[in-house]
C-alpha atoms as a PDB file:
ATOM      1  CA  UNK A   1    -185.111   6.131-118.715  1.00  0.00           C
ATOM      2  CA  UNK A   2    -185.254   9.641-116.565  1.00  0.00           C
ATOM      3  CA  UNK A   3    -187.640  11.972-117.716  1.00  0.00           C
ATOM      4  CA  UNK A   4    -186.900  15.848-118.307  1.00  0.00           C
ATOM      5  CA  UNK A   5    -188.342  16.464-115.255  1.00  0.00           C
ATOM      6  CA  UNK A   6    -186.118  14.216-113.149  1.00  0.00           C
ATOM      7  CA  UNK A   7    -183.046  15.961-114.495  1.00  0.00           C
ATOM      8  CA  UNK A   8    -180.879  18.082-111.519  1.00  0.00           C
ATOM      9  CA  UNK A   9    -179.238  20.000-114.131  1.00  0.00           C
ATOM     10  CA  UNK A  10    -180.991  19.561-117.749  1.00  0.00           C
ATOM     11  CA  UNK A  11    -178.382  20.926-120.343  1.00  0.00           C
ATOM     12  CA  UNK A  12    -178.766  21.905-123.655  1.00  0.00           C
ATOM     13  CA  UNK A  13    -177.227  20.001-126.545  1.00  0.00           C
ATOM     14  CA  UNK A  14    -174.551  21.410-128.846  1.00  0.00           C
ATOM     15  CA  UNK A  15    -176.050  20.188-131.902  1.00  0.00           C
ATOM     16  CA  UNK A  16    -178.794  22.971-134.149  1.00  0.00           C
ATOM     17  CA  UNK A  17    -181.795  21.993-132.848  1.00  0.00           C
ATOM     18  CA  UNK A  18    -184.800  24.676-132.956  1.00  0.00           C
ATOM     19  CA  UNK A  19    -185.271  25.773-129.313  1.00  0.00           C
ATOM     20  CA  UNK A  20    -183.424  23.934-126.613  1.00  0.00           C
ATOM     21  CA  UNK A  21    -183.690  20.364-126.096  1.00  0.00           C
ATOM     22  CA  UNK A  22    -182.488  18.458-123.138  1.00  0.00           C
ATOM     23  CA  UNK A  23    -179.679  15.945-124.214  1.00  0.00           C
ATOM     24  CA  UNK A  24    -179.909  12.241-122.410  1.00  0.00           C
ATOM     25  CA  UNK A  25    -177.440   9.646-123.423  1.00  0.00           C
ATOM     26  CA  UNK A  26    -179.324   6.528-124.234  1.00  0.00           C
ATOM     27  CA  UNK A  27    -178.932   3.461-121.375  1.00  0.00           C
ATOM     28  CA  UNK A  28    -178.552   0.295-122.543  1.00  0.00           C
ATOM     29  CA  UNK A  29    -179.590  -2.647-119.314  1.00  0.00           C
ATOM     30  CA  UNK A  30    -180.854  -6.226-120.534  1.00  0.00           C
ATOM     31  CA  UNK A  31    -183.018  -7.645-118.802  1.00  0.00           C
ATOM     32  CA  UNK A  32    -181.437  -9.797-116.586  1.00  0.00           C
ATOM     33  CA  UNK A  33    -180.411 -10.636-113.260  1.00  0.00           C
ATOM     34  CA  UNK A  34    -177.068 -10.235-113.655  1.00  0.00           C
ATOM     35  CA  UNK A  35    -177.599  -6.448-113.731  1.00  0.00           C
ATOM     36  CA  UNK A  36    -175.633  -5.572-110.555  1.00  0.00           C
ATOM     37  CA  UNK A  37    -177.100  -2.441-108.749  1.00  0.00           C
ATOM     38  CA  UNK A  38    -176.244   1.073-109.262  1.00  0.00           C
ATOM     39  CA  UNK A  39    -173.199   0.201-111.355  1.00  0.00           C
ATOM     40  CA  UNK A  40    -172.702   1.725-114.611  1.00  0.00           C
ATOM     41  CA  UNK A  41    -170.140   1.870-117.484  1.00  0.00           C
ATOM     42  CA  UNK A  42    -170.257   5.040-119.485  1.00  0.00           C
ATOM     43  CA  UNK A  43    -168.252   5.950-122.699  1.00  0.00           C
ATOM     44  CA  UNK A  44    -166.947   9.336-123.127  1.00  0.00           C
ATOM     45  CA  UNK A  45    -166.844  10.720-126.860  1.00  0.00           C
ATOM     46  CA  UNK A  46    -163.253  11.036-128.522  1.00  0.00           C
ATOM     47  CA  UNK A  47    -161.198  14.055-127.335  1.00  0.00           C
ATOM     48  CA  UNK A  48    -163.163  14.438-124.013  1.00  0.00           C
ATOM     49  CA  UNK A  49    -161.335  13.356-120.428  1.00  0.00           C
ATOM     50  CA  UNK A  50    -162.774  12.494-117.691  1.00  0.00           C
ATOM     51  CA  UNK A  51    -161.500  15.869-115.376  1.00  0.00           C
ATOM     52  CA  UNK A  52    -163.003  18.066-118.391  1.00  0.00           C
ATOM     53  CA  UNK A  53    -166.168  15.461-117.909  1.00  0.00           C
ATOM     54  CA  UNK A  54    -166.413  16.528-114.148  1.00  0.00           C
ATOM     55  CA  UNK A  55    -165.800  20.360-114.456  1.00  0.00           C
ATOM     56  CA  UNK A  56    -169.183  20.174-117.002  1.00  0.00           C
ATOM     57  CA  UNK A  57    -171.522  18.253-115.000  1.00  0.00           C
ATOM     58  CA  UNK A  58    -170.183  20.234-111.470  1.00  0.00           C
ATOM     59  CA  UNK A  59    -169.678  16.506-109.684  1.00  0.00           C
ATOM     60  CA  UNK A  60    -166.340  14.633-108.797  1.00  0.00           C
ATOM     61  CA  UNK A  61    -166.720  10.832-110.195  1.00  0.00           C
ATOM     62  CA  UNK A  62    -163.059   9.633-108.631  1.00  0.00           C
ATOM     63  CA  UNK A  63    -165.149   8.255-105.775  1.00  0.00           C
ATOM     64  CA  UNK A  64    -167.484   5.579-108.064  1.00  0.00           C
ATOM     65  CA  UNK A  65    -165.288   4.709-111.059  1.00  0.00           C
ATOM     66  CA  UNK A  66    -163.081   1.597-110.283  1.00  0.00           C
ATOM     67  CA  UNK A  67    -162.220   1.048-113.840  1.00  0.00           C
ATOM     68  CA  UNK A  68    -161.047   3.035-117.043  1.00  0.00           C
ATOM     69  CA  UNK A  69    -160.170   0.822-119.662  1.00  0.00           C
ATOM     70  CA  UNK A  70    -158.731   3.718-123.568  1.00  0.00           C
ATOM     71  CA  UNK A  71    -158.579   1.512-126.447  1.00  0.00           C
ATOM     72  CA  UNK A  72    -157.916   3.765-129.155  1.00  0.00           C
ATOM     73  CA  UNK A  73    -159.405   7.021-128.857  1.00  0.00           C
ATOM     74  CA  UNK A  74    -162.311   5.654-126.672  1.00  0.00           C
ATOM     75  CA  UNK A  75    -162.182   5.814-123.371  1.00  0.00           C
ATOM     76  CA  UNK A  76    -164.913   3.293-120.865  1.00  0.00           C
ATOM     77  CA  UNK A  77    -165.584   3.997-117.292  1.00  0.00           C
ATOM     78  CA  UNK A  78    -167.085   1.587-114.885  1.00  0.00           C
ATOM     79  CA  UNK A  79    -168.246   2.914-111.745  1.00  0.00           C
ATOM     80  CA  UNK A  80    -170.180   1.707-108.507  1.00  0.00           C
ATOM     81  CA  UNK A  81    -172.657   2.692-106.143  1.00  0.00           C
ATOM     82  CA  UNK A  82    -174.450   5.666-108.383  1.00  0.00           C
ATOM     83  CA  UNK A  83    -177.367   6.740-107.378  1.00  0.00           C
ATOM     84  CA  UNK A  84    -180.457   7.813-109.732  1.00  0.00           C
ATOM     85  CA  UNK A  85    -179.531  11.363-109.381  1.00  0.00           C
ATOM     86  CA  UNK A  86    -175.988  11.011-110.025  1.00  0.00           C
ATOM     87  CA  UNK A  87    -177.079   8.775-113.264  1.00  0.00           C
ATOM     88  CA  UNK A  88    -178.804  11.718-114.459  1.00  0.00           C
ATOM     89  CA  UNK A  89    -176.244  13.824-114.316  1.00  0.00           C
ATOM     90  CA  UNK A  90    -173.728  11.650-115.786  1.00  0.00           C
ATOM     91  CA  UNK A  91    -176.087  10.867-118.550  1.00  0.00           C
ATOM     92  CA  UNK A  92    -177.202  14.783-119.686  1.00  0.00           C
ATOM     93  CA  UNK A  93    -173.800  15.888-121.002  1.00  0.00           C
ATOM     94  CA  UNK A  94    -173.446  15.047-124.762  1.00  0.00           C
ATOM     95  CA  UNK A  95    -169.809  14.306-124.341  1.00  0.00           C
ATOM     96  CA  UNK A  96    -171.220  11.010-122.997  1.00  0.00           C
ATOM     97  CA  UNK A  97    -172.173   8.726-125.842  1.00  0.00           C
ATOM     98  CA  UNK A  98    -173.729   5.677-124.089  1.00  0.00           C
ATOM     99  CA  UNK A  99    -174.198   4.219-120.516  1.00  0.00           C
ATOM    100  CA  UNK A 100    -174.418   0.678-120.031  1.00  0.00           C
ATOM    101  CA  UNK A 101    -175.714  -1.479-116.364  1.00  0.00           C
ATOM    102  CA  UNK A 102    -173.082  -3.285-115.108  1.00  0.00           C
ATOM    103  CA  UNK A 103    -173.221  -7.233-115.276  1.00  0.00           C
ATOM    104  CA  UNK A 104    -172.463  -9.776-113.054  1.00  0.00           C
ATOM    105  CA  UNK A 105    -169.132 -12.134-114.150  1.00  0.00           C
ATOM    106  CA  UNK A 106    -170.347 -15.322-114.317  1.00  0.00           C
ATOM    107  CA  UNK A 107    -167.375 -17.268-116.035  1.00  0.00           C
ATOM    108  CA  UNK A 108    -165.444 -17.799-112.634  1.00  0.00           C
ATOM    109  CA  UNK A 109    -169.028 -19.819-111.218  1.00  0.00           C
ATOM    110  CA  UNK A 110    -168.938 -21.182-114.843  1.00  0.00           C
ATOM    111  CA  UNK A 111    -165.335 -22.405-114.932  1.00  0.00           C
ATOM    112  CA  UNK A 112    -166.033 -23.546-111.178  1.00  0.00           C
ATOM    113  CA  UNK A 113    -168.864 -25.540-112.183  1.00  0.00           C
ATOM    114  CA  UNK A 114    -166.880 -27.348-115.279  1.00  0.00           C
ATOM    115  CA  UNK A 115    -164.074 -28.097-112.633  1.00  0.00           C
ATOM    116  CA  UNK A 116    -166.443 -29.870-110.300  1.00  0.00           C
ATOM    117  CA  UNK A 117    -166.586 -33.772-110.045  1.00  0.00           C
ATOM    118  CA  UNK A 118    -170.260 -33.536-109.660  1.00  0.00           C
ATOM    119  CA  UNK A 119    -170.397 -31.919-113.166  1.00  0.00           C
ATOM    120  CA  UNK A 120    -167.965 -33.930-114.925  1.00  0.00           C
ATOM    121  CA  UNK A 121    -169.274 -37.491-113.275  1.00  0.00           C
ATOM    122  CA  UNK A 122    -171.525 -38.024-116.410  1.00  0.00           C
ATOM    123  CA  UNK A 123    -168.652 -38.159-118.789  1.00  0.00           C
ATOM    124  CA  UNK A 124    -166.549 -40.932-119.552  1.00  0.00           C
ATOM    125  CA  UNK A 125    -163.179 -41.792-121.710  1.00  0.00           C
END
């Protein structure tokens, strides 16, 4: 996680809190490698788009998201090739309830390996 200090543009949080407090939505990364590098999805609260998003935080984000996927009132964003300053920014506004790391797809190698005859030559009917 950033600390305060590594913040471009700490904001203060819309909810009552007694002085101000610097808002950081929480990133959730397993530890894995699958992560891939400096791609992130991020979920902005209900209500919120993403042009009101990037008149807040004072960036444009059309460059690194290659994927918005609105089910209901929810809308996800995956982007690529976001740098740890960026990340910051993207993660001090409190429309933004969570970021995630991006992870690897592995069910095309999966399926791949399944369809191979050196996988299968164990089995017999």
């Amino acid at each position: 996680m950033a600390r305060a200090d590594n913040l471009a543009r700490p904001r203060a949080t819309r909810l009552p809190v007694f002085g101000p407090q610097l808002y950081e939505a929480p990133l959730y990364c397993p530890s894995s490698d699958l992560i891939i590098p400096r791609a992130f999805g991020f979920v902005l609260a209900p209500g919120f788009s993403i042009a009101q998003y990037e008149a807040t935080i004072h960036r444009k984000l059309y460059h690194f998201i290659t994927t918005e996927i609105t089910i209901d009132l929810e809308t996800d964003y995956f982007t690529e090739g976001v740098d740890e300053q960026l990340l910051a920014y993207i993660r001090s506004d409190p429309s933004v309830a969570m970021v995630t790391c991006s992870l690897r797809d592995t069910s095309k190698e999966d399926w791949a390996m399944e369809a191979s005859p050196e996988w299968n030559s164990d089995w017999s009917f």
